[in-house]
N, C-alpha and C. Protein backbone atom coordinates (compact mmCIF):
# COMPACT_ATOMS: atom_id res chain seq x y z
N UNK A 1 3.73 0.93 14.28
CA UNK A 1 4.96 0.32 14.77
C UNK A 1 4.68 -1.08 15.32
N UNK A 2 3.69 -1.23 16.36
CA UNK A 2 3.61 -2.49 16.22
C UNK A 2 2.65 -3.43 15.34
N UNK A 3 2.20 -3.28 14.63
CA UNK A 3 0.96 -3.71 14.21
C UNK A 3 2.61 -4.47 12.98
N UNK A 4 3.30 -3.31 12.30
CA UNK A 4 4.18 -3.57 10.94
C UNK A 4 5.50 -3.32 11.96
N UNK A 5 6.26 -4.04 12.61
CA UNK A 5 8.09 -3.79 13.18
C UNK A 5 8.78 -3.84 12.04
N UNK A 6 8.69 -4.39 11.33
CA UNK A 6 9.69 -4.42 10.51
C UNK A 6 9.56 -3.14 8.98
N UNK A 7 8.33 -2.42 8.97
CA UNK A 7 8.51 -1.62 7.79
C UNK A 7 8.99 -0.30 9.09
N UNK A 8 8.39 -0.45 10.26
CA UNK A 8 8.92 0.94 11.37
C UNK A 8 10.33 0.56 11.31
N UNK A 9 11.00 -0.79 11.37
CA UNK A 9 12.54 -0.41 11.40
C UNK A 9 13.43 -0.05 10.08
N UNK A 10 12.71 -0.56 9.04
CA UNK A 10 12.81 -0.17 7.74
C UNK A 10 13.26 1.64 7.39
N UNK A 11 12.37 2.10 8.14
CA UNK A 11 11.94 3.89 8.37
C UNK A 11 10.79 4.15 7.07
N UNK A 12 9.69 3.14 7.34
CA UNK A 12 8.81 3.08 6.00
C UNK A 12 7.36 3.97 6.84
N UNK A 13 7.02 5.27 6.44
CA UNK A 13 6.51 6.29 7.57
C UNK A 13 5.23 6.79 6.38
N UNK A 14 4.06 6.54 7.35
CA UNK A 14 3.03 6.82 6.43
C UNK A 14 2.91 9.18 6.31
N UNK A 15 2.93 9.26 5.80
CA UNK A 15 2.98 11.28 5.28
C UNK A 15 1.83 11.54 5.35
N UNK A 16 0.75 11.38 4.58
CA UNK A 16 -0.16 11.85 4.53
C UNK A 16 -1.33 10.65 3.77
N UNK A 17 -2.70 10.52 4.46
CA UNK A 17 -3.94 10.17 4.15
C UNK A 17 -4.89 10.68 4.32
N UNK A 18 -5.78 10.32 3.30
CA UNK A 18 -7.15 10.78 3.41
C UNK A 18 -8.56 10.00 2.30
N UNK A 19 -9.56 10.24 1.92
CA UNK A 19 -10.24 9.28 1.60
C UNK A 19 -9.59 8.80 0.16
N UNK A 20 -9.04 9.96 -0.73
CA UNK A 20 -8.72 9.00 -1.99
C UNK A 20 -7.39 8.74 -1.91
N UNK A 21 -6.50 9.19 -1.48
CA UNK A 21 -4.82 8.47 -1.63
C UNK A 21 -4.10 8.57 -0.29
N UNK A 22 -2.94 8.12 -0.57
CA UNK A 22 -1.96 7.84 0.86
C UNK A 22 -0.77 7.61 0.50
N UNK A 23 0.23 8.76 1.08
CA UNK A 23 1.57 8.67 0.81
C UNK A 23 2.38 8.42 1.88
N UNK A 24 3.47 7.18 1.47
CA UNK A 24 4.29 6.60 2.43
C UNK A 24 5.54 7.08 1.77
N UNK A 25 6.81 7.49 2.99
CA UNK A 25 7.89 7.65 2.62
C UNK A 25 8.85 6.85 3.15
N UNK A 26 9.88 6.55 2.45
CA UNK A 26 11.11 5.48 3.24
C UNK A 26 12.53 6.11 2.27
N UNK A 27 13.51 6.48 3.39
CA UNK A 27 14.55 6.89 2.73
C UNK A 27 15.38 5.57 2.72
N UNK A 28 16.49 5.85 1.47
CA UNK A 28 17.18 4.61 1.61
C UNK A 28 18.38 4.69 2.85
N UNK A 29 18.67 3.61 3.19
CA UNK A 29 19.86 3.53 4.51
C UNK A 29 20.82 2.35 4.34
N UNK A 30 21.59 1.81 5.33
CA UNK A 30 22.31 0.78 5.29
C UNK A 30 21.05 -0.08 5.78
N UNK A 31 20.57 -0.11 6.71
CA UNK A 31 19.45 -0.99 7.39
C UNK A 31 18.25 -1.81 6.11
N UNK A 32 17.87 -0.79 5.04
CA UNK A 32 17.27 -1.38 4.03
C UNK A 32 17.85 -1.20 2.80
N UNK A 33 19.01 -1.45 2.44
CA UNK A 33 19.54 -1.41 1.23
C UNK A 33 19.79 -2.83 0.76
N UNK A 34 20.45 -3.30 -0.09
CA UNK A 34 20.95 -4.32 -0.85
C UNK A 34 22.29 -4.51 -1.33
N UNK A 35 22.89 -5.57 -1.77
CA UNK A 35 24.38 -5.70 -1.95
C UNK A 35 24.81 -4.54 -3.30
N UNK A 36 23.70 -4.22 -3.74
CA UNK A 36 24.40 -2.74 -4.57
C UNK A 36 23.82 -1.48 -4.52
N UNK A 37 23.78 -1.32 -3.13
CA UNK A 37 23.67 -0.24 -2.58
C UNK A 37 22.49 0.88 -3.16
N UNK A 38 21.31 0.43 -3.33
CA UNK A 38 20.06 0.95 -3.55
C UNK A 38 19.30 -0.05 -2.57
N UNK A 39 18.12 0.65 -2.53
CA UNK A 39 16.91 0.30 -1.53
C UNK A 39 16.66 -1.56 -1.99
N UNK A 40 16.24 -2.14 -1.09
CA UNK A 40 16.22 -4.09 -0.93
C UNK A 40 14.49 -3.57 -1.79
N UNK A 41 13.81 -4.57 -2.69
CA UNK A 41 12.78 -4.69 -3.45
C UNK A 41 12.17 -4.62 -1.94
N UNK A 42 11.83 -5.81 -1.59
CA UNK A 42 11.06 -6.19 -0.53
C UNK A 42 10.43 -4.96 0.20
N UNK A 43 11.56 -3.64 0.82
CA UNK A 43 10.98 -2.61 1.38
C UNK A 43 10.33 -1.61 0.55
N UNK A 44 10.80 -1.52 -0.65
CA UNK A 44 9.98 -0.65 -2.07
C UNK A 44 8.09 -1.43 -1.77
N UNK A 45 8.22 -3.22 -1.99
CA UNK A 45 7.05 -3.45 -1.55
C UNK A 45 6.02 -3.18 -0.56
N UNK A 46 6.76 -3.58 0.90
CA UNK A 46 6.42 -2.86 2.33
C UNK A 46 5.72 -1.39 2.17
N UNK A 47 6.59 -0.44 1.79
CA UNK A 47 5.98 0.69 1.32
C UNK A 47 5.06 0.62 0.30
N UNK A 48 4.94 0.39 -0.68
CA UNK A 48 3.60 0.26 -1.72
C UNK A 48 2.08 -0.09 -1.19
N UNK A 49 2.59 -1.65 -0.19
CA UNK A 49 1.67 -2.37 -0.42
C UNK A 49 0.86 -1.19 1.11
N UNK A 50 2.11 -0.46 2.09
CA UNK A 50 1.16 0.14 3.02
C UNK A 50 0.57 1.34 2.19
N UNK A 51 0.83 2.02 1.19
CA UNK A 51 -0.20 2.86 0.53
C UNK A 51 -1.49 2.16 0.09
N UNK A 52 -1.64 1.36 -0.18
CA UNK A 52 -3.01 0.48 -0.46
C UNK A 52 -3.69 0.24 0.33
N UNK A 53 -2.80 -1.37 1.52
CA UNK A 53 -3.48 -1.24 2.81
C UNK A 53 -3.80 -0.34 3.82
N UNK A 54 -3.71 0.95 3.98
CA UNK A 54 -4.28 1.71 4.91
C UNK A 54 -4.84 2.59 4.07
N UNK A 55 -5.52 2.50 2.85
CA UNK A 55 -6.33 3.15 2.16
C UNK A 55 -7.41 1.93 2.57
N UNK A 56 -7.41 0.79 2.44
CA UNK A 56 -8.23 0.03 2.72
C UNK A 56 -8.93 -0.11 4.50
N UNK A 57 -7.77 -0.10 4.92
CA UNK A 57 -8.20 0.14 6.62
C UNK A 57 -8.66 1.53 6.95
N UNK A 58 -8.40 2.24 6.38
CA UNK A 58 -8.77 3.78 6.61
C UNK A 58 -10.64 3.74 6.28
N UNK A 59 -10.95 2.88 4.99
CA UNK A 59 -12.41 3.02 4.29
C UNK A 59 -13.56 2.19 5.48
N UNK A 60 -12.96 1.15 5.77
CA UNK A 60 -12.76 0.09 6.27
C UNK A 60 -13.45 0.86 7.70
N UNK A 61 -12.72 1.75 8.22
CA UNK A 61 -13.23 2.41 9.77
C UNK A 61 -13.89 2.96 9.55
N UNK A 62 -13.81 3.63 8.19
CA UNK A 62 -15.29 4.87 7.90
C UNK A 62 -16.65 4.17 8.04
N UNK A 63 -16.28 2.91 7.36
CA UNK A 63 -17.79 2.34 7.08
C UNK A 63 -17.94 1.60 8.45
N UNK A 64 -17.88 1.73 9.20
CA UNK A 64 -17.99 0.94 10.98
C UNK A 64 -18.45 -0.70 10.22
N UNK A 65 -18.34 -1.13 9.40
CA UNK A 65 -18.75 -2.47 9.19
C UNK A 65 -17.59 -3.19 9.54
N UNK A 66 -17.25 -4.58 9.71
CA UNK A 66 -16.09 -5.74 10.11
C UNK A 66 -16.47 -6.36 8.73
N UNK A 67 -15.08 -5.68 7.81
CA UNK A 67 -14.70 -5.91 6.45
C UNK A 67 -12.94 -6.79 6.93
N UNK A 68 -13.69 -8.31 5.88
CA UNK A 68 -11.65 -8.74 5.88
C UNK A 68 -11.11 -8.26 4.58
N UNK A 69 -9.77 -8.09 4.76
CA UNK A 69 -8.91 -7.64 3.87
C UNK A 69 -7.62 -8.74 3.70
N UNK A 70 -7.21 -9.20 2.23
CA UNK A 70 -6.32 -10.03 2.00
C UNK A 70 -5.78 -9.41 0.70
N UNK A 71 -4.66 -9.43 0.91
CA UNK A 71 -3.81 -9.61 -0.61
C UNK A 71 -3.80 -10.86 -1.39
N UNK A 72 -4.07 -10.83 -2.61
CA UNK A 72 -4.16 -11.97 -3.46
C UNK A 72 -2.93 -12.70 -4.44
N UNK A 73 -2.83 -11.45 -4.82
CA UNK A 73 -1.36 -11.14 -6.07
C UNK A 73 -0.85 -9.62 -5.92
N UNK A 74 0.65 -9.88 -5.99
CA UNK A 74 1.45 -8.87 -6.54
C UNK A 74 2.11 -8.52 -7.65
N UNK A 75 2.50 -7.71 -8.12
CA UNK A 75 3.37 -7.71 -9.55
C UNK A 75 3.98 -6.19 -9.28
N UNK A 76 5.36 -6.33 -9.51
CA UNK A 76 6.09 -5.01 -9.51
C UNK A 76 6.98 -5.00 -10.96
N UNK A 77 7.16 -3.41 -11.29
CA UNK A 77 8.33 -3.27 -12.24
C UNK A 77 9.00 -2.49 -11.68
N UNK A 78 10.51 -2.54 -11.71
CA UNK A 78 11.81 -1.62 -11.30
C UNK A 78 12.09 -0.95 -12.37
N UNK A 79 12.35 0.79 -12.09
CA UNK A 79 12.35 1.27 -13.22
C UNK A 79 13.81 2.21 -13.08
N UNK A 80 14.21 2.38 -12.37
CA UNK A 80 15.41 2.77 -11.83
C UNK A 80 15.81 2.69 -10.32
N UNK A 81 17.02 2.31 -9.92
CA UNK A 81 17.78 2.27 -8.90
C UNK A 81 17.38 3.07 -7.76
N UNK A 82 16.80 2.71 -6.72
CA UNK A 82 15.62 3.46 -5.71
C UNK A 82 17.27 4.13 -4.38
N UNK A 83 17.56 5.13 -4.39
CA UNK A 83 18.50 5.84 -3.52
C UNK A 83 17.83 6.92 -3.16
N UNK A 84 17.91 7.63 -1.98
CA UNK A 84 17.40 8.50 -1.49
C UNK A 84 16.31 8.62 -0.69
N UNK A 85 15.31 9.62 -0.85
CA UNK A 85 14.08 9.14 -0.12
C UNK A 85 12.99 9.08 -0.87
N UNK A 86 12.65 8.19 -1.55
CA UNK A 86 11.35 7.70 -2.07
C UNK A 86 10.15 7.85 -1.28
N UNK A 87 8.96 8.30 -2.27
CA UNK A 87 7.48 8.35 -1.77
C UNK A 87 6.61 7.76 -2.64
N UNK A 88 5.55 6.96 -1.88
CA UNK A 88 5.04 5.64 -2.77
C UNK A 88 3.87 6.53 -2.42
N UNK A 89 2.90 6.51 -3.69
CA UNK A 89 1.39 7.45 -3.74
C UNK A 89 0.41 6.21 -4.63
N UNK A 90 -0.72 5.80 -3.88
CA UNK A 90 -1.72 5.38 -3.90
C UNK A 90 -3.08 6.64 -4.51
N UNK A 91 -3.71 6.27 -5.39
CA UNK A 91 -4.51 7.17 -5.77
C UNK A 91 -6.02 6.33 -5.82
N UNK A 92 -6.06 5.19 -5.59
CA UNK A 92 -7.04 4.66 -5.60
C UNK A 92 -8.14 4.32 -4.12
N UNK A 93 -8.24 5.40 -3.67
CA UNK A 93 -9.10 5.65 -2.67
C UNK A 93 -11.20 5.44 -2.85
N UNK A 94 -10.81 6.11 -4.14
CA UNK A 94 -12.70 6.21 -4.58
C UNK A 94 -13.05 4.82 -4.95
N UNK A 95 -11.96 3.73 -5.78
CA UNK A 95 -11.87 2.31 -5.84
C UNK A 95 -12.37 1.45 -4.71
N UNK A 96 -11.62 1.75 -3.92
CA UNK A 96 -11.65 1.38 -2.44
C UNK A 96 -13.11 1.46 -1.77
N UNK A 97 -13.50 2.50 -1.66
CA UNK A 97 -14.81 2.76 -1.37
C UNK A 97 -16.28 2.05 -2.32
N UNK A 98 -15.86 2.55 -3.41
CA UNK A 98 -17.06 1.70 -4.49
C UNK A 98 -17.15 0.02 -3.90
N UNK A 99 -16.08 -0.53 -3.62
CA UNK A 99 -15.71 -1.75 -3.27
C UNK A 99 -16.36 -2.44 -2.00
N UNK A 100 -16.27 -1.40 -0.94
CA UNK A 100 -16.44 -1.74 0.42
C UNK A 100 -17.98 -2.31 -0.04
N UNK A 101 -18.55 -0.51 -0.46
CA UNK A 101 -19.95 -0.64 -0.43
C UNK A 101 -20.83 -1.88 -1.23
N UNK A 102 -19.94 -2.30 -2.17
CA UNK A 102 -20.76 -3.46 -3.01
C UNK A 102 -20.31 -4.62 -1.91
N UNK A 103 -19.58 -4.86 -1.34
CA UNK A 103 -19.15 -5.89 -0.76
C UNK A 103 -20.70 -5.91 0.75
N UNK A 104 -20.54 -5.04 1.18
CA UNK A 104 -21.73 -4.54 2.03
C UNK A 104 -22.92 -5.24 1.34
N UNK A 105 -23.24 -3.94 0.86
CA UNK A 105 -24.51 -4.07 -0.20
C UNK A 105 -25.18 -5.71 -0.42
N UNK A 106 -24.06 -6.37 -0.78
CA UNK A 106 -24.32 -7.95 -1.45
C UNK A 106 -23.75 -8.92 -1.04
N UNK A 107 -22.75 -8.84 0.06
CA UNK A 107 -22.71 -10.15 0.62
C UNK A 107 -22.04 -10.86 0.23
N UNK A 108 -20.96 -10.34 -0.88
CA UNK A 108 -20.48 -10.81 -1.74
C UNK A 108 -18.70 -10.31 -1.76
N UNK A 109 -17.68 -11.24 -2.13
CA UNK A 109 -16.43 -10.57 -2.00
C UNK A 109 -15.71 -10.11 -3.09
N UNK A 110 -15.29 -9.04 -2.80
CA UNK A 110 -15.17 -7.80 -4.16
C UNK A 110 -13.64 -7.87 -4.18
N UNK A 111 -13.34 -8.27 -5.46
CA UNK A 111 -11.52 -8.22 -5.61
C UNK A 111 -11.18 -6.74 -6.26
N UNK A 112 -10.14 -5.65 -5.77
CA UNK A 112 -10.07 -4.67 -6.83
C UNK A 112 -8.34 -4.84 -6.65
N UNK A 113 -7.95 -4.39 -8.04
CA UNK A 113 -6.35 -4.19 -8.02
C UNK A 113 -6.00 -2.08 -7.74
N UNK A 114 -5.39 -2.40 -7.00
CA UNK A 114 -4.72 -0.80 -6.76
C UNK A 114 -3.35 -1.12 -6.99
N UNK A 115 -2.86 0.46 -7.02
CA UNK A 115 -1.12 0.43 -7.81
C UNK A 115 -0.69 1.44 -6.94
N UNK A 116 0.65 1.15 -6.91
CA UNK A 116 1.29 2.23 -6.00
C UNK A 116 2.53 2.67 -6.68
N UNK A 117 2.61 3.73 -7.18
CA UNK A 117 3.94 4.13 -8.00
C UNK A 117 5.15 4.96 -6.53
N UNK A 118 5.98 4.40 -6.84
CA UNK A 118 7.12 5.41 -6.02
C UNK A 118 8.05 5.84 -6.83
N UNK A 119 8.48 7.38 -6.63
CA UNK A 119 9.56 8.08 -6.89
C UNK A 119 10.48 8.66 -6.09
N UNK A 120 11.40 8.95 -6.98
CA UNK A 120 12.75 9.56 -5.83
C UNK A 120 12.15 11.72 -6.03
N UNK A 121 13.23 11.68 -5.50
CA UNK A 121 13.26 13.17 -4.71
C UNK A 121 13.24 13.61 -6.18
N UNK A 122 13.71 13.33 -7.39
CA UNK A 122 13.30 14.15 -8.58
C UNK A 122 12.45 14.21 -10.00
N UNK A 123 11.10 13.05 -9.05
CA UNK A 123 10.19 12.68 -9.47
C UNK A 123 10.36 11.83 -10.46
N UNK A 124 11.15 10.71 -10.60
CA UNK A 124 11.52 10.03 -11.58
C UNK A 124 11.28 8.31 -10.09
N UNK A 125 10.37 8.00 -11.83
CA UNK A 125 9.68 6.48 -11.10
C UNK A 125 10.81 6.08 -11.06
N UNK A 126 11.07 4.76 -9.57
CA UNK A 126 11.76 4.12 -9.31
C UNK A 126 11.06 2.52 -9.32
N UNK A 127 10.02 2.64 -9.09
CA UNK A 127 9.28 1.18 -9.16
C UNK A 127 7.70 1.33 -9.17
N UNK A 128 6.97 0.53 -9.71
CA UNK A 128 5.45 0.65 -9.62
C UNK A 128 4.74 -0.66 -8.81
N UNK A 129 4.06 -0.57 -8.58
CA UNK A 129 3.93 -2.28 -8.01
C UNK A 129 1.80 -1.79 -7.94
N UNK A 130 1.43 -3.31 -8.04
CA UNK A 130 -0.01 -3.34 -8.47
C UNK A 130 -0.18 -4.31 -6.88
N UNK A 131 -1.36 -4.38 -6.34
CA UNK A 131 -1.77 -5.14 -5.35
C UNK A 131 -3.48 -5.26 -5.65
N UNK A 132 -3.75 -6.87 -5.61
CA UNK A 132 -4.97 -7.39 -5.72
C UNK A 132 -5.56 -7.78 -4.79
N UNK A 133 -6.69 -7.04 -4.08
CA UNK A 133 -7.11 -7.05 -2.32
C UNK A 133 -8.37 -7.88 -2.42
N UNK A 134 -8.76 -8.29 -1.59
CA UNK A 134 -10.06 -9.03 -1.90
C UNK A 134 -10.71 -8.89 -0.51
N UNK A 135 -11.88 -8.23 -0.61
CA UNK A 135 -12.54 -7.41 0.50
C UNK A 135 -14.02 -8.34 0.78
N UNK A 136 -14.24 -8.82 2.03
CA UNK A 136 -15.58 -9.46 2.24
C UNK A 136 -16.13 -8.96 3.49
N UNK A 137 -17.33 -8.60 3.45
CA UNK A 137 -18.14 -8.31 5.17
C UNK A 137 -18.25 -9.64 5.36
N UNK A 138 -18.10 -9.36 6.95
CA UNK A 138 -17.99 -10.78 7.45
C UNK A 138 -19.37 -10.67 8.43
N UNK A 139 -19.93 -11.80 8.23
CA UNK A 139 -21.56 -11.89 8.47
C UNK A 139 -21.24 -12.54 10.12
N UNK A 140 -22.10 -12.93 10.95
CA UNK A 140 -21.96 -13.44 12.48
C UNK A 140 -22.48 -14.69 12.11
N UNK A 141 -21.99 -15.36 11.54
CA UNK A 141 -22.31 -16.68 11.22
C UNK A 141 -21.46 -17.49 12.23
């Protein structure tokens, strides 16, 4: 809530994590809808991009190292009209990890793309969206 105010006023609510995926849910409302009355893109994003980023902050604490994290690029497709309560699922957790550790390992900054698909309540995609993170240990320089 405070770290993200605006996906907590959204009602964008992380469900469940663990090392390989992370599911965020956000029902649609008046508060995040759009002039035709389905969910605003922007919060479909909010939600996506927090299935990724706290797959990344989640790896991130495991490995006690001080790893930065940035988004690079986005790209989404809309695949039907997002009403109801949508859940955005991240599956790229083991990605995440391979990543940290080379970034560790070498000193070096590791870009990986993860995807976050969301569906409505009758499992029918509503949008997919891809996020390109770019992960570096940060040395005491």
């Amino acid at each position: 809530m405070f770290k993200l105010p605006s996906a907590w006023l959204c009602g964008i609510r992380v469900k469940e994590i663990n090392e390989s995926h992370c599911k965020v849910r956000v029902k649609h409302r008046w508060i995040n809808q759009n002039p035709f009355k389905s969910m605003f893109w922007a919060v479909q994003g909010m939600a996506a991009e927090m299935t990724t980023g706290v797959l990344v902050m989640n790896q991130i604490k495991e490995n006690k190292m001080p790893i930065s994290m940035l988004v690079l690029n986005m790209n989404a497709n809309f695949s039907k009209k997002a009403v109801g309560r949508i859940t955005f699922t991240c599956k790229d957790g083991k990605l995440v990890n391979t990543a940290i550790k080379e970034a560790i390992e070498t000193g070096e900054g590791q870009t990986i793309w993860m995807k976050s698909i969301g569906m409505d309540e009758n499992g029918d995609v509503v949008s997919t969206f891809n996020f390109e993170w770019t992960l570096k240990a940060k040395t005491n320089k």
